[in-house]
N, C-alpha and C. Protein backbone atom coordinates (compact mmCIF):
# COMPACT_ATOMS: atom_id res chain seq x y z
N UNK A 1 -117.94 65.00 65.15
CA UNK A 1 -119.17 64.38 64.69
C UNK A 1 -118.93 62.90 64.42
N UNK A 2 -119.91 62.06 64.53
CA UNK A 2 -119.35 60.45 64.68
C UNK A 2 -119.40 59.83 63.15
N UNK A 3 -120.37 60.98 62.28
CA UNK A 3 -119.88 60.44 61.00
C UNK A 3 -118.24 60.31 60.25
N UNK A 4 -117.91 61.81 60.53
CA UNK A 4 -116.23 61.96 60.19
C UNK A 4 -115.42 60.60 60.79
N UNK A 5 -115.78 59.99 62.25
CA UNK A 5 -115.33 59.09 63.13
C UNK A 5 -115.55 57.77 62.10
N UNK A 6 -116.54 57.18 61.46
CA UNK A 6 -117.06 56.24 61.11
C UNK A 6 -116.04 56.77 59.48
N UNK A 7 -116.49 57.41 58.62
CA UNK A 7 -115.62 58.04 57.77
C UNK A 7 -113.99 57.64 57.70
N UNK A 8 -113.36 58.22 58.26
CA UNK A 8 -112.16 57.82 58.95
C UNK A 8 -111.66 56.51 58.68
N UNK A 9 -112.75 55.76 60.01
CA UNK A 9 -112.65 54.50 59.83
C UNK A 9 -112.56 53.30 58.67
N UNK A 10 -113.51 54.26 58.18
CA UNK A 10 -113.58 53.74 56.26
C UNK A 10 -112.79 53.34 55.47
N UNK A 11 -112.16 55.08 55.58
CA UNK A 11 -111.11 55.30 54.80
C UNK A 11 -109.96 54.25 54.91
N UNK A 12 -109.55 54.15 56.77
CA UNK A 12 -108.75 53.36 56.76
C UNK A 12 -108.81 52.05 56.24
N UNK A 13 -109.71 51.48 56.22
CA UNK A 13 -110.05 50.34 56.10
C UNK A 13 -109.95 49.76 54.58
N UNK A 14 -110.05 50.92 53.67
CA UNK A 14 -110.06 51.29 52.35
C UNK A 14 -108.59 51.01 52.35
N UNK A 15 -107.52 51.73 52.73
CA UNK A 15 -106.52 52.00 52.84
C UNK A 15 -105.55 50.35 53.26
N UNK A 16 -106.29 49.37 53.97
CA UNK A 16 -106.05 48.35 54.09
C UNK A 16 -106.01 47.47 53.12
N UNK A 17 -107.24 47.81 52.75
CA UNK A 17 -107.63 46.93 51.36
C UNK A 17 -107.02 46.96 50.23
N UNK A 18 -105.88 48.51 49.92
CA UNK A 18 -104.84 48.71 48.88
C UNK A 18 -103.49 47.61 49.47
N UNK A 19 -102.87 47.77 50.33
CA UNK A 19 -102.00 46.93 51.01
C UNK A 19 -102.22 45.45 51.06
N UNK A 20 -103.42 45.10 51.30
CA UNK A 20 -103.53 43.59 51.16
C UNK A 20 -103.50 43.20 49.34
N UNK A 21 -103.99 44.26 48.65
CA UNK A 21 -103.64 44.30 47.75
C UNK A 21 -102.13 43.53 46.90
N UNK A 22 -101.80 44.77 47.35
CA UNK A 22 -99.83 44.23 47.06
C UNK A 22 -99.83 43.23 47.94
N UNK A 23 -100.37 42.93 48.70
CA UNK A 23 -99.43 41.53 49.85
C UNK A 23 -99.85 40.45 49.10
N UNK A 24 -101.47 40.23 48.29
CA UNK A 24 -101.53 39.15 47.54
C UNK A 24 -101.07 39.25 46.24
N UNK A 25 -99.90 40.08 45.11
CA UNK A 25 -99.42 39.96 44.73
C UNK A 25 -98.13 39.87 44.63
N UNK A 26 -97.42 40.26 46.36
CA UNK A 26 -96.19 39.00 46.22
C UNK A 26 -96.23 37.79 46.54
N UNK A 27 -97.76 37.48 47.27
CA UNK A 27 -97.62 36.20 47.52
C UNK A 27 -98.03 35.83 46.18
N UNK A 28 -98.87 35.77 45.17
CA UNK A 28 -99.29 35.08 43.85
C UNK A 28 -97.67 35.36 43.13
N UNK A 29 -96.59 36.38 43.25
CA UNK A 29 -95.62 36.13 42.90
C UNK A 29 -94.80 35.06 43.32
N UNK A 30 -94.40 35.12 44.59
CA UNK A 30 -93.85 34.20 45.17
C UNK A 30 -94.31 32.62 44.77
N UNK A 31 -95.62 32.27 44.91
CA UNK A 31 -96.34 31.42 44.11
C UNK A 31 -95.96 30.71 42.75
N UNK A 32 -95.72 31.57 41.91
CA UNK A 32 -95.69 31.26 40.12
C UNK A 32 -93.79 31.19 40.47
N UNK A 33 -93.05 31.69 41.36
CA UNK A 33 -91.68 31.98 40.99
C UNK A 33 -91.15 30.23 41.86
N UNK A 34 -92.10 30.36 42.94
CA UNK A 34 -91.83 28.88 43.77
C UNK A 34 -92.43 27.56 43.01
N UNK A 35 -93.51 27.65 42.41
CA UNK A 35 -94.08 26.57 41.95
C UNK A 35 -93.15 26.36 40.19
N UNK A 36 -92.88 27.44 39.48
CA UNK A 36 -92.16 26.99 38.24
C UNK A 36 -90.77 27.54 37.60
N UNK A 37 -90.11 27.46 38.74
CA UNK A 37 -88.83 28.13 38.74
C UNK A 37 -87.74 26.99 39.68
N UNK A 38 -88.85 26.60 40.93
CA UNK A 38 -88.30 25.79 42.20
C UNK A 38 -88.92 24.56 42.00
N UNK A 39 -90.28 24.55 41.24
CA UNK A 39 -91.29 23.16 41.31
C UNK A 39 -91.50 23.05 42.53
N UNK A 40 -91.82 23.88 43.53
CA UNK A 40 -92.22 23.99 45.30
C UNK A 40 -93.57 24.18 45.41
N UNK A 41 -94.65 23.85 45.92
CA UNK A 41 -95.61 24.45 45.87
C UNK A 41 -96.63 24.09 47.52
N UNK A 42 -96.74 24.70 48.22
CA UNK A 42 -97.42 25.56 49.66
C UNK A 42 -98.57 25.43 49.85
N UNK A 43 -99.16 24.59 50.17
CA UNK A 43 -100.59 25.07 50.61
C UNK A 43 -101.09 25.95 51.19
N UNK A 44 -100.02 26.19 52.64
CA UNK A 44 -100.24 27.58 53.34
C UNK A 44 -100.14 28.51 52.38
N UNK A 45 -99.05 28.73 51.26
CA UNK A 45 -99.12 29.88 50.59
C UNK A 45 -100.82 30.41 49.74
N UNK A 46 -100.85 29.55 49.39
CA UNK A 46 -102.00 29.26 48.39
C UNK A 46 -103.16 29.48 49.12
N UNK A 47 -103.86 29.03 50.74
CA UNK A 47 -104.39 29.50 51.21
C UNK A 47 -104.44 30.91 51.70
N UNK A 48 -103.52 31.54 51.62
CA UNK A 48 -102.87 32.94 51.89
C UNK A 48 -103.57 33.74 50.70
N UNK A 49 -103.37 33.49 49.96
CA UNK A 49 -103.43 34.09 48.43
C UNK A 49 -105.20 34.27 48.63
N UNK A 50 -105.64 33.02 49.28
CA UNK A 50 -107.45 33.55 49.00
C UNK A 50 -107.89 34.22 50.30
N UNK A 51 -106.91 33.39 51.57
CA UNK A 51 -107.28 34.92 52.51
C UNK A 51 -107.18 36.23 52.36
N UNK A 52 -105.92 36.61 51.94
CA UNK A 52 -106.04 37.95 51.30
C UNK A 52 -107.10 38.48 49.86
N UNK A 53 -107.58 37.68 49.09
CA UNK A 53 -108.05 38.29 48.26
C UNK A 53 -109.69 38.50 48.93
N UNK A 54 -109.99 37.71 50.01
CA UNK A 54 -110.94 37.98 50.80
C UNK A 54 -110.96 39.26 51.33
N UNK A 55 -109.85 39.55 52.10
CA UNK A 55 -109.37 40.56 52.85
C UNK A 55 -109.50 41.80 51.73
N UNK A 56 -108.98 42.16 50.58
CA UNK A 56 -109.68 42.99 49.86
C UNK A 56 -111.03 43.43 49.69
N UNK A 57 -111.51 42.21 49.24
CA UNK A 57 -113.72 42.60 48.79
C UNK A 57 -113.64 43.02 50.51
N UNK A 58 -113.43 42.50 51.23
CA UNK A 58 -114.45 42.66 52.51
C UNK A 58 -113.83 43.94 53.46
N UNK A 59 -112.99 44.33 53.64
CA UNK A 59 -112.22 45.78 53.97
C UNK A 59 -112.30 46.55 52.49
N UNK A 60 -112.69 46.56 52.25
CA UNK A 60 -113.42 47.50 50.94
C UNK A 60 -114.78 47.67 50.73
N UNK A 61 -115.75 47.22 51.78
CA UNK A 61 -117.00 47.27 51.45
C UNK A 61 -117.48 48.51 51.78
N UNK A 62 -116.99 48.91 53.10
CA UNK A 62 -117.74 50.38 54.11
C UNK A 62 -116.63 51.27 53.18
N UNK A 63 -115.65 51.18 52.58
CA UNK A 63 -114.97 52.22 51.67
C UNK A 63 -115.71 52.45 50.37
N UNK A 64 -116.19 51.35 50.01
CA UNK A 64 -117.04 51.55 48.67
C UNK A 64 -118.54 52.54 48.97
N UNK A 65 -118.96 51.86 49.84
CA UNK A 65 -120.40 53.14 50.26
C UNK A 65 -119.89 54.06 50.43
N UNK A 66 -118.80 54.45 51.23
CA UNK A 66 -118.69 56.11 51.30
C UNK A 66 -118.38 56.87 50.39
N UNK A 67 -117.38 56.27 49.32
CA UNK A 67 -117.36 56.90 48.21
C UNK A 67 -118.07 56.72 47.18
N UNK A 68 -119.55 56.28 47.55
CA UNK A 68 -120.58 55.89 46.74
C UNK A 68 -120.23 55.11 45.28
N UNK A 69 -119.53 54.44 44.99
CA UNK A 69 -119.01 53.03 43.98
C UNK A 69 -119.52 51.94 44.37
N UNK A 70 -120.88 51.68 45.29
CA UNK A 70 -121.36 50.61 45.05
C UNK A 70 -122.08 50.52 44.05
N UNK A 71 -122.71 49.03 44.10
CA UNK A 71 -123.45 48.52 42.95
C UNK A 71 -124.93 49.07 43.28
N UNK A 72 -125.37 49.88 42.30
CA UNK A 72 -127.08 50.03 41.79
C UNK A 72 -127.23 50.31 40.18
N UNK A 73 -128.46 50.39 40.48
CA UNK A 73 -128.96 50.26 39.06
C UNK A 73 -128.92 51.65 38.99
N UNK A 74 -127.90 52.44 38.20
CA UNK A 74 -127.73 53.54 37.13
C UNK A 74 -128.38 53.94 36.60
N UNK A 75 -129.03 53.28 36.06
CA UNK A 75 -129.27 53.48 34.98
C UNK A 75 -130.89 54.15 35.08
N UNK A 76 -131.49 53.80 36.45
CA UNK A 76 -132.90 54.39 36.92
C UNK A 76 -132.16 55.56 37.49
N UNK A 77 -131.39 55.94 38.54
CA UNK A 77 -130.82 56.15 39.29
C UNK A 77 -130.61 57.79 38.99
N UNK A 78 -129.88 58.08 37.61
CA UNK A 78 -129.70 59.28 37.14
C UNK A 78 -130.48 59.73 36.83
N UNK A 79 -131.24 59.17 36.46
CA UNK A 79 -132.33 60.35 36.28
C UNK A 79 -133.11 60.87 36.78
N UNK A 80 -133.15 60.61 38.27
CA UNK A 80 -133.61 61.08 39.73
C UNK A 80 -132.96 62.81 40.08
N UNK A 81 -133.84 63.42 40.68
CA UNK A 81 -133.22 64.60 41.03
C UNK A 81 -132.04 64.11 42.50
N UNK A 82 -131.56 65.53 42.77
CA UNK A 82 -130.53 64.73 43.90
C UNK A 82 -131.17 64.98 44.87
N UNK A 83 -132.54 65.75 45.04
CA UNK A 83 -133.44 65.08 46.47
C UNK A 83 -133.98 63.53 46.75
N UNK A 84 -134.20 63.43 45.38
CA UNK A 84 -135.06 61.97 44.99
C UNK A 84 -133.93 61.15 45.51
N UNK A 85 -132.88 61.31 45.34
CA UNK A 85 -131.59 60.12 45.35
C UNK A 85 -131.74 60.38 46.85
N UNK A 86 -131.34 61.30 47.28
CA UNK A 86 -131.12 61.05 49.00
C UNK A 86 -132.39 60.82 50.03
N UNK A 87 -133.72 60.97 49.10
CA UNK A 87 -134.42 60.05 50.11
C UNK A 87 -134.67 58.71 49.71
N UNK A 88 -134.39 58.36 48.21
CA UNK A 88 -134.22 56.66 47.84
C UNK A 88 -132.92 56.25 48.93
N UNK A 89 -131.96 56.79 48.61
CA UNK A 89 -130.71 56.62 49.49
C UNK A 89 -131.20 56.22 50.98
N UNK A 90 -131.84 57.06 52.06
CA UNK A 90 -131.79 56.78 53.19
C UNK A 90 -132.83 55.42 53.38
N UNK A 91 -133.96 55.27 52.24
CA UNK A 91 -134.54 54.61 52.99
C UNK A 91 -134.32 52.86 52.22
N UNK A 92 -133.51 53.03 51.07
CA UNK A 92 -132.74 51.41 50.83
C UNK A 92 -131.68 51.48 51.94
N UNK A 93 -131.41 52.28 52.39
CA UNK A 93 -129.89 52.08 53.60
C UNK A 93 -130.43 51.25 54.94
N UNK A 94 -131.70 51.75 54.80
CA UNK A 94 -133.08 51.85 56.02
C UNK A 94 -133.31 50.41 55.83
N UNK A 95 -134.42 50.05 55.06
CA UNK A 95 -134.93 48.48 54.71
C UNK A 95 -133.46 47.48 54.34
N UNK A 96 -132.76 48.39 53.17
CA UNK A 96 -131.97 46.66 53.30
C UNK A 96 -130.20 46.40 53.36
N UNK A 97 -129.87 47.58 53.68
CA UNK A 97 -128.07 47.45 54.30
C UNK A 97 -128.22 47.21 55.61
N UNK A 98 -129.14 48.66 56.41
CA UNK A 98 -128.96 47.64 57.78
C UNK A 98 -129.40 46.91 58.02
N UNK A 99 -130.68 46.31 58.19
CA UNK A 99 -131.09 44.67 58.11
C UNK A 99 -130.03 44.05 57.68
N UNK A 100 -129.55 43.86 56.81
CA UNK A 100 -128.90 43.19 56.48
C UNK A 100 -127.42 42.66 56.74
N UNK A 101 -126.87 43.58 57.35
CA UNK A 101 -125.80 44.04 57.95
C UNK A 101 -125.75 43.03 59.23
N UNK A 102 -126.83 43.33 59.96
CA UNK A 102 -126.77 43.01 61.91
C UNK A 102 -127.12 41.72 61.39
N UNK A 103 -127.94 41.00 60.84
CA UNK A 103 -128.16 39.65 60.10
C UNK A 103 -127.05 39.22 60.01
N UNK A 104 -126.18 39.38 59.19
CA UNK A 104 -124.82 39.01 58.68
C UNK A 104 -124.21 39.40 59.68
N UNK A 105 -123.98 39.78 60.68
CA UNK A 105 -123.19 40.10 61.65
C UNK A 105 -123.25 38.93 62.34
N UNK A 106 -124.28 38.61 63.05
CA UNK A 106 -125.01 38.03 64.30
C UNK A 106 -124.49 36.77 63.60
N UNK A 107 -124.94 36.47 62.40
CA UNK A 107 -124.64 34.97 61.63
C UNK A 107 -123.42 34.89 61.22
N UNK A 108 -122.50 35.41 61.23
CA UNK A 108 -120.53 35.36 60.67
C UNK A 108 -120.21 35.32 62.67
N UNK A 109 -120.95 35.94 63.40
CA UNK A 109 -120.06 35.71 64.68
C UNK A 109 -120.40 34.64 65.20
N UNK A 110 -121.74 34.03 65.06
CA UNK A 110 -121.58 32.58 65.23
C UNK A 110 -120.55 31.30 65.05
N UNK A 111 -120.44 31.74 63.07
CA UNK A 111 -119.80 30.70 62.67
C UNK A 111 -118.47 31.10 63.08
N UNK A 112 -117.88 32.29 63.49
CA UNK A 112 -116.28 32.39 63.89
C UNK A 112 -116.36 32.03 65.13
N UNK A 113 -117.31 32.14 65.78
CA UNK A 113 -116.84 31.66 67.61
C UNK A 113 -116.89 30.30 67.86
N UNK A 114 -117.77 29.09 66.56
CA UNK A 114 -117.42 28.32 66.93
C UNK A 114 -116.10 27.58 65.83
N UNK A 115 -115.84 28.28 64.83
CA UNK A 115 -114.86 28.20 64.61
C UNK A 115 -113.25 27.90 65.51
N UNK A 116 -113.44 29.18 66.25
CA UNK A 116 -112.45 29.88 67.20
C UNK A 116 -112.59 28.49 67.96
N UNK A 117 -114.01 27.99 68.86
CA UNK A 117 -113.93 27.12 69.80
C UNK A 117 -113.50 25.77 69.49
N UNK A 118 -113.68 25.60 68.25
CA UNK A 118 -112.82 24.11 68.12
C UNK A 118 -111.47 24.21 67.22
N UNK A 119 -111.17 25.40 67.20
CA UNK A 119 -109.47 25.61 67.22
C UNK A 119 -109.48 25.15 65.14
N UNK A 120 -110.38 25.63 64.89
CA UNK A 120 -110.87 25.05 63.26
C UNK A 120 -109.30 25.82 62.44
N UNK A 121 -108.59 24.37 61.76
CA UNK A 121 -107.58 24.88 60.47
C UNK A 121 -107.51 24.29 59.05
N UNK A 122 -107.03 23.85 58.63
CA UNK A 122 -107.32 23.71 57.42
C UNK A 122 -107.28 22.30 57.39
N UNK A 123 -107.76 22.23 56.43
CA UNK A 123 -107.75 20.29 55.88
C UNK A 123 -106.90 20.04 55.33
N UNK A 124 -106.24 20.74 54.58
CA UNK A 124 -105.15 20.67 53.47
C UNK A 124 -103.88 20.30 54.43
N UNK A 125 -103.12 19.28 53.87
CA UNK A 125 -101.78 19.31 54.77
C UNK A 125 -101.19 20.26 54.22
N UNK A 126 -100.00 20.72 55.56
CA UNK A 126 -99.43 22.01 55.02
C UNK A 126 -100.38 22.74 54.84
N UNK A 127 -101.72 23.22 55.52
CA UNK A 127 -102.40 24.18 54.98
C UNK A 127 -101.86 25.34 56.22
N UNK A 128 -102.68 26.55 56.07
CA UNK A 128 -103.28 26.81 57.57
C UNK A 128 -103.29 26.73 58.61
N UNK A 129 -102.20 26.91 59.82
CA UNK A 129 -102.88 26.30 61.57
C UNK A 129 -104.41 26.73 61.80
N UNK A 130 -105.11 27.99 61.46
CA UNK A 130 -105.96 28.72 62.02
C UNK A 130 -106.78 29.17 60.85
N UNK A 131 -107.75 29.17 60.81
CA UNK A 131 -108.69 29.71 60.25
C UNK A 131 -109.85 30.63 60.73
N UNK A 132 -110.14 30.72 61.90
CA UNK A 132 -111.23 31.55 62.32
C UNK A 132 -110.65 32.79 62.42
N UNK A 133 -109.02 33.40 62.30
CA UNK A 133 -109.15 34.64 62.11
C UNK A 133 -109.69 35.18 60.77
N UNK A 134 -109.97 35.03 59.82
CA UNK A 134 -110.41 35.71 58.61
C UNK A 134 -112.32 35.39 59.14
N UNK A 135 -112.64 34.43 59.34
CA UNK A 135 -114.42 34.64 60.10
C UNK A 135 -114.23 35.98 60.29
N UNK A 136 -113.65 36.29 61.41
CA UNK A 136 -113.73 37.53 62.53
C UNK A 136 -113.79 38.23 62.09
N UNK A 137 -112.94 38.31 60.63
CA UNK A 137 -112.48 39.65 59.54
C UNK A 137 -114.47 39.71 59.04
N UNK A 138 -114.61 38.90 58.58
CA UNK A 138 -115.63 39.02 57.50
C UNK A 138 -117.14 39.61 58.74
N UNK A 139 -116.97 39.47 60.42
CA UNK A 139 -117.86 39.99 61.36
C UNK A 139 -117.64 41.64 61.04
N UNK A 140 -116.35 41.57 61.37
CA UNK A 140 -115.64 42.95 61.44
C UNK A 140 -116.26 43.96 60.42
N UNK A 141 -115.73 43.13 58.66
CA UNK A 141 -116.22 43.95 57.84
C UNK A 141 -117.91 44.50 57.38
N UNK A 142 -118.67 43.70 58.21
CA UNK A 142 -120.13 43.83 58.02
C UNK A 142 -120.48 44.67 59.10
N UNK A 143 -119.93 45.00 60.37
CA UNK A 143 -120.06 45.94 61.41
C UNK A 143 -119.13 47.28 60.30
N UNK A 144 -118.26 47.58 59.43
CA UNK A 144 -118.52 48.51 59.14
C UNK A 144 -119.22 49.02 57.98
N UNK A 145 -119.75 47.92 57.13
CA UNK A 145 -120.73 48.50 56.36
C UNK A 145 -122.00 48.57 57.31
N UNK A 146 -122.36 48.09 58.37
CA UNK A 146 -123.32 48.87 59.38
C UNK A 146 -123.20 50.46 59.61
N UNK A 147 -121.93 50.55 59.91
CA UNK A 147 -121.76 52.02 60.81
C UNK A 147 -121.31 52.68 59.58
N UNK A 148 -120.79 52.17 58.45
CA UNK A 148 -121.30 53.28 57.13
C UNK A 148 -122.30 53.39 56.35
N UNK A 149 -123.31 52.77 56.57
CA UNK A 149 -124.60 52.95 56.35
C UNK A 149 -125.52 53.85 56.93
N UNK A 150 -125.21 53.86 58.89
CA UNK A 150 -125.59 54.96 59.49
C UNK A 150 -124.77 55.95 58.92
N UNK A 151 -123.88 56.07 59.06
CA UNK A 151 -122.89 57.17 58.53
C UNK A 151 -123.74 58.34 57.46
N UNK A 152 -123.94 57.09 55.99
CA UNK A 152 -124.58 57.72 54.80
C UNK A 152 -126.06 58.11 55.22
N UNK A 153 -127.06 57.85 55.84
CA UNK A 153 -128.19 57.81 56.28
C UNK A 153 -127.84 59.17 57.32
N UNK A 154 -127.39 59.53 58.14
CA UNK A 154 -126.92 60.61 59.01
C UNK A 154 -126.80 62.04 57.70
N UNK A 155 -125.73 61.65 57.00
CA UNK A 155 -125.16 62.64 56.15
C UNK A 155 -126.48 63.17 54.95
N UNK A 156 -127.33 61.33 54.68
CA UNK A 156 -127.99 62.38 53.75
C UNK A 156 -129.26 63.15 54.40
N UNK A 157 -129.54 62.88 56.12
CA UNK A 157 -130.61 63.47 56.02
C UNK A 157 -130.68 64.83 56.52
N UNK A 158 -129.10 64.65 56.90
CA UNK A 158 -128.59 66.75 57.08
C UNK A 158 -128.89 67.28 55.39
N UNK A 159 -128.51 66.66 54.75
CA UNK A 159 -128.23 67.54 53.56
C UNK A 159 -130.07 67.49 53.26
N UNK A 160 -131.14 66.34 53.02
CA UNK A 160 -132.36 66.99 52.95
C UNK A 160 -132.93 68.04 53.98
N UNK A 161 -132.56 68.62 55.39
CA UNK A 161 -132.53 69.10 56.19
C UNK A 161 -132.18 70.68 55.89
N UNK A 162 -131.03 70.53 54.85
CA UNK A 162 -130.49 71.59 54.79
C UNK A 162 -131.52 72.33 53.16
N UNK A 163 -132.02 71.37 52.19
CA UNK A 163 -133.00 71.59 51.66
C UNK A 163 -132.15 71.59 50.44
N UNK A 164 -132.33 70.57 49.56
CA UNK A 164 -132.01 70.20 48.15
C UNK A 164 -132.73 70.76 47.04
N UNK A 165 -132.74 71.68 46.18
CA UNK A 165 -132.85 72.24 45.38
C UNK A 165 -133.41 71.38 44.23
N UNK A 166 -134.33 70.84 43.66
CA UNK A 166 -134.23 70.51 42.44
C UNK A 166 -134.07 70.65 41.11
């Protein structure tokens, strides 16, 4: 089934987002141990440190919908039966993740291709050679909060299908 497929994908992606994790805390180690131990201090490193903490929020987004830990308002939310939730569910997924999603898609692959085309790196000396690979990341990560949005929208309308009890 292409949800499990999209799922999967999630997960992994989730699974990325723990790893970049630790990678920006040896680099913020490396950082504090080079800058006041050595008095050394990197721009590339330092740019590193916010690519990766990018690389977290944004390979964590389609992991956060699936395990439903995004942000809503709760606080209306519970006190909905769990039919009420899964047809609020499909049809905010409906009006404003995917809209919103292919929007942000279409507009991050712009700015990375012309990124990519004029070979865009950092300003900082010692920064960066390259910068349009993390663009690509942030295309990437909005194509899978797309396809986990279908994903959740698929899943909840088997389960109203299958007939929710109130």
């Amino acid at each position: 089934m292409i949800t499990r497929r999209i799922d999967t994908l999630s997960r992994y992606c989730g699974n990325l987002s723990g790893y970049a994790t630790m990678l920006l805390l040896f680099f913020i180690l490396l950082d504090v141990v080079l800058r006041f131990v050595f008095s050394l201090s990197f721009n590339m490193l330092t740019e590193m440190e916010w690519h990766f903490f990018g690389l977290i929020f944004l390979l964590g987004g389609g992991y956060n919908l699936l395990e439903d830990k995004h942000v809503r308002v709760d606080f209306f939310y519970i006190a909905f039966s769990e039919k009420t939730k899964k047809i609020l569910s499909v049809i905010l997924h409906l009006l404003l993740l995917i809209p919103w999603s292919l929007i942000s898609m279409i507009t991050c692959y712009h700015y990375a291709a012309n990124s990519f085309y004029i070979r865009e790196a950092s300003a900082n000396p010692g920064g960066l050679p390259a910068i349009y690979p993390i663009k690509y990341v942030v295309v990437f990560c909005f194509l899978m909060m797309f396809l986990q949005g279908i994903s959740e929208i698929i899943k909840d309308i088997k389960k109203l299908k299958e007939g929710w009890k109130d």
